[in-house]
N, C-alpha and C. Protein backbone atom coordinates (compact mmCIF):
# COMPACT_ATOMS: atom_id res chain seq x y z
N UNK A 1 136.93 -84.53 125.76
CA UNK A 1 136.58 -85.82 125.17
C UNK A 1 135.05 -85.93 125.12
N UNK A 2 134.47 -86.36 124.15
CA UNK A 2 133.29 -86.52 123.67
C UNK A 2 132.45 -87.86 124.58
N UNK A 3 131.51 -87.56 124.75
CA UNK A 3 130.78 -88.00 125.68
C UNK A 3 130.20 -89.98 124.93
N UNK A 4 130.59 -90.84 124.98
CA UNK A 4 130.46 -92.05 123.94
C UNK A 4 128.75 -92.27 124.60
N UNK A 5 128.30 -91.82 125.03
CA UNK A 5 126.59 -92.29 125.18
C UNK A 5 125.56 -91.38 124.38
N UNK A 6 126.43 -90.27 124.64
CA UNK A 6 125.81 -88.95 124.09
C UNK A 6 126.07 -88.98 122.57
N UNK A 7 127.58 -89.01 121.90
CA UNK A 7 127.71 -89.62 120.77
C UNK A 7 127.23 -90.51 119.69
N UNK A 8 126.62 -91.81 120.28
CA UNK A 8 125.95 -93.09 119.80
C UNK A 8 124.59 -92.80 120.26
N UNK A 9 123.91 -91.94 121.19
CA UNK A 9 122.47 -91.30 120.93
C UNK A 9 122.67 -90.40 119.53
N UNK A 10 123.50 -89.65 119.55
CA UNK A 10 123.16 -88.65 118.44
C UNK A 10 123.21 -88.74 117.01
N UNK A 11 124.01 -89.95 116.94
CA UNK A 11 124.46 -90.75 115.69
C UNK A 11 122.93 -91.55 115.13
N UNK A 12 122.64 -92.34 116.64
CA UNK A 12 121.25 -93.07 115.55
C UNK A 12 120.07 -91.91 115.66
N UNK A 13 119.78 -91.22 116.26
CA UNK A 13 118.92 -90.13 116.03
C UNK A 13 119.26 -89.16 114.77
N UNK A 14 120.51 -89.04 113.93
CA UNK A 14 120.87 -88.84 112.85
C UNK A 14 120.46 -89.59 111.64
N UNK A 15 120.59 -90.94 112.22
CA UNK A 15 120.18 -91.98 111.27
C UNK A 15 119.01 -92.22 110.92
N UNK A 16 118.30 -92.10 111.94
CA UNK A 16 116.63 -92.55 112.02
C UNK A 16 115.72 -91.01 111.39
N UNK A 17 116.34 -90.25 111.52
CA UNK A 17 115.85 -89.43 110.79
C UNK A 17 116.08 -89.35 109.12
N UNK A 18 116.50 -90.09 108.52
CA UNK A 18 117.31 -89.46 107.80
C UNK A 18 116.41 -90.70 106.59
N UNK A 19 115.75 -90.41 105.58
CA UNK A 19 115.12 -91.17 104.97
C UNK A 19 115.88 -92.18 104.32
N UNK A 20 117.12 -92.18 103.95
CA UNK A 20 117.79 -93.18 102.91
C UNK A 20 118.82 -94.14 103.88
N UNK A 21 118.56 -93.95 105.29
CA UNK A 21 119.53 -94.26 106.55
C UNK A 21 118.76 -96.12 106.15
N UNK A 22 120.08 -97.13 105.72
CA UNK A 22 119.76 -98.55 105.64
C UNK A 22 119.40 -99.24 106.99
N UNK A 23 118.69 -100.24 107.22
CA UNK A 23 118.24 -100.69 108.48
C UNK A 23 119.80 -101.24 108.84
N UNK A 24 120.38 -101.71 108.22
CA UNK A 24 121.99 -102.33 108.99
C UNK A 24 122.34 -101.20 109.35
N UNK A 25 122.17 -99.87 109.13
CA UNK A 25 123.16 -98.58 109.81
C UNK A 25 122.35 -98.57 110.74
N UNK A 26 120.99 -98.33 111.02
CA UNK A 26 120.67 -98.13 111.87
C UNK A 26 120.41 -98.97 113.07
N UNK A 27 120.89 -100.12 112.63
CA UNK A 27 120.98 -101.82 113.86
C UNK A 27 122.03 -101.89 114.26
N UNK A 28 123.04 -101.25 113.71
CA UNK A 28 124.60 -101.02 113.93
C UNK A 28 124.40 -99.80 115.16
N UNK A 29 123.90 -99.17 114.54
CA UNK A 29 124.00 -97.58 115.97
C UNK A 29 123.34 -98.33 117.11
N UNK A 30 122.53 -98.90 116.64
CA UNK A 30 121.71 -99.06 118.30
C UNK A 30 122.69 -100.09 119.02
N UNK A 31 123.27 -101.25 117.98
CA UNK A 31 124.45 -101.59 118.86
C UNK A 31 124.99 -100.82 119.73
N UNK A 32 125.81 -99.96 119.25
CA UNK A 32 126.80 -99.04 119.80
C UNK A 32 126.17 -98.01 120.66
N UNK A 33 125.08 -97.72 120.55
CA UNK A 33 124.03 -97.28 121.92
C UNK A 33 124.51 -97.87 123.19
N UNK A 34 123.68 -99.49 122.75
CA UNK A 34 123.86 -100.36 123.83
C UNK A 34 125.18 -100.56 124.58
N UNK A 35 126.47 -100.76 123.63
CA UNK A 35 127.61 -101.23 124.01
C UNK A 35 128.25 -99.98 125.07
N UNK A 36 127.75 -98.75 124.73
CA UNK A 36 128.07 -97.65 124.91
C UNK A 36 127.74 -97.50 126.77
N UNK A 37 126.27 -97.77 126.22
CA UNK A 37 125.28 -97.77 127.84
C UNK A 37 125.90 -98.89 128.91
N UNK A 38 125.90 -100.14 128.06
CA UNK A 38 126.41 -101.65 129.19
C UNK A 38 127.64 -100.70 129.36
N UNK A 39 129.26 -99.86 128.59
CA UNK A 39 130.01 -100.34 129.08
C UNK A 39 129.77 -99.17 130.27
N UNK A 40 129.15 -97.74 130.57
CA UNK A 40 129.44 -96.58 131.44
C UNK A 40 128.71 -97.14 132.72
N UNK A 41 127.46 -98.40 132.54
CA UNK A 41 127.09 -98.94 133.78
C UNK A 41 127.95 -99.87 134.38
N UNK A 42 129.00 -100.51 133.65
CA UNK A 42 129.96 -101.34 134.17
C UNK A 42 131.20 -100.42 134.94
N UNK A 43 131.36 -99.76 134.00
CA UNK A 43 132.38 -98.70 134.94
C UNK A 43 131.96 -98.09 135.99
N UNK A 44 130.85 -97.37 135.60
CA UNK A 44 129.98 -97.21 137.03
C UNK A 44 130.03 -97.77 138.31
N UNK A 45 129.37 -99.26 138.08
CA UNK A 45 129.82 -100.32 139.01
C UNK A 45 131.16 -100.40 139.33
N UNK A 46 131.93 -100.64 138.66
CA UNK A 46 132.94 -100.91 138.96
C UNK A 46 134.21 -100.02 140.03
N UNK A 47 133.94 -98.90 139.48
CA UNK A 47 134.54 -97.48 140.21
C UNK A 47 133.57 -97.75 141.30
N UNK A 48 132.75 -97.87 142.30
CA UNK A 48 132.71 -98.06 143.77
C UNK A 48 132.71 -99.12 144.54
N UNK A 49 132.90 -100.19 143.95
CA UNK A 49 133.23 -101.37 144.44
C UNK A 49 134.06 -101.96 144.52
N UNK A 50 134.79 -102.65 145.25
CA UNK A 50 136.17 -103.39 145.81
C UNK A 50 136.52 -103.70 144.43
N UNK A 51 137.71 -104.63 144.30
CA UNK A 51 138.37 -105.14 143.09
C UNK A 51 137.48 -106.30 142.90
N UNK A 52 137.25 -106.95 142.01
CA UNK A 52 136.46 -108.36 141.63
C UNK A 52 137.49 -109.45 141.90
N UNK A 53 137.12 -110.46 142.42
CA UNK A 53 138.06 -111.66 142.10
C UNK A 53 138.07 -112.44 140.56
N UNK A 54 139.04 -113.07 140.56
CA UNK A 54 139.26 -113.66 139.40
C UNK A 54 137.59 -114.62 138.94
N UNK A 55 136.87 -115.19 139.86
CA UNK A 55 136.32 -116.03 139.72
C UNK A 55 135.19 -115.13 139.21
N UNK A 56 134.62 -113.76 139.92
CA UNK A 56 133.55 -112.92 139.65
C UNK A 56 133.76 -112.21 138.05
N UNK A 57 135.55 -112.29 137.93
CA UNK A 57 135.76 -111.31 136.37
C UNK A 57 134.89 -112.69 135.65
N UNK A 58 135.21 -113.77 135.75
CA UNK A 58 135.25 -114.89 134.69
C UNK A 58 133.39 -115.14 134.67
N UNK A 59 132.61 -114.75 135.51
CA UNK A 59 131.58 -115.35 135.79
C UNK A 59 130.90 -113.87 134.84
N UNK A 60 131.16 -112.62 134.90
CA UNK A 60 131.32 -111.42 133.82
C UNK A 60 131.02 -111.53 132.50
N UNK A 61 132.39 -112.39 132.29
CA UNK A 61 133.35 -112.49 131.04
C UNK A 61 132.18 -113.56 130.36
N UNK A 62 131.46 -114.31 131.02
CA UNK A 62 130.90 -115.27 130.40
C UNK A 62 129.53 -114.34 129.64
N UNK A 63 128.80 -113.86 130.42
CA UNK A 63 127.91 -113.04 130.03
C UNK A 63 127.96 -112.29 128.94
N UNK A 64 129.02 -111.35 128.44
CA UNK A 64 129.58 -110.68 127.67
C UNK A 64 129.51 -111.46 126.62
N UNK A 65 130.42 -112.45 126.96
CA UNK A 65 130.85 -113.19 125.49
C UNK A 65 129.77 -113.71 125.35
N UNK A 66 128.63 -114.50 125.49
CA UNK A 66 127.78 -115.08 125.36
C UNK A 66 126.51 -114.13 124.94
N UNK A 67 126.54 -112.92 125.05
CA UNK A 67 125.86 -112.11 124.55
C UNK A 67 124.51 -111.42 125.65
N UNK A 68 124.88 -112.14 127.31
CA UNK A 68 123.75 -111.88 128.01
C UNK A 68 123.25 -113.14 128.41
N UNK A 69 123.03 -114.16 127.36
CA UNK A 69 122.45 -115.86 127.73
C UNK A 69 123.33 -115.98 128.16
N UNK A 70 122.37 -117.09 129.51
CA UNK A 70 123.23 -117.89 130.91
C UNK A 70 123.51 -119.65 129.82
């Protein structure tokens, strides 16, 4: 299985090189950079630490959905 950080690096470094690459393709990759990076540091976290309580998923969940703003 293909590595999704390594993947979405190599994709916008495809893009950004690439003279006719539209700024939405290339604002799109860096999304998926990011989404890529937040989710392997969440798993990260997550794989050595106890289970979360309901109250810590939801306090998470807010962040996420909200885009990062408290």
């Amino acid at each position: 299985m293909a590595d999704p950080v390594l993947s979405a690096r190599g994709r916008l470094a495809g893009l950004m090189s690439r003279p006719g690459a539209t700024p939405a393709a290339i604002l799109e990759a860096k999304r998926e950079l990011n989404c890529a990076n937040a989710e392997r540091a969440i798993q990260k976290a997550l794989d050595v630490a106890p289970p979360l309580t309901a109250e810590q998923r939801a306090r998470l969940a807010v962040l996420i959905v909200g885009g990062g703003s408290k």
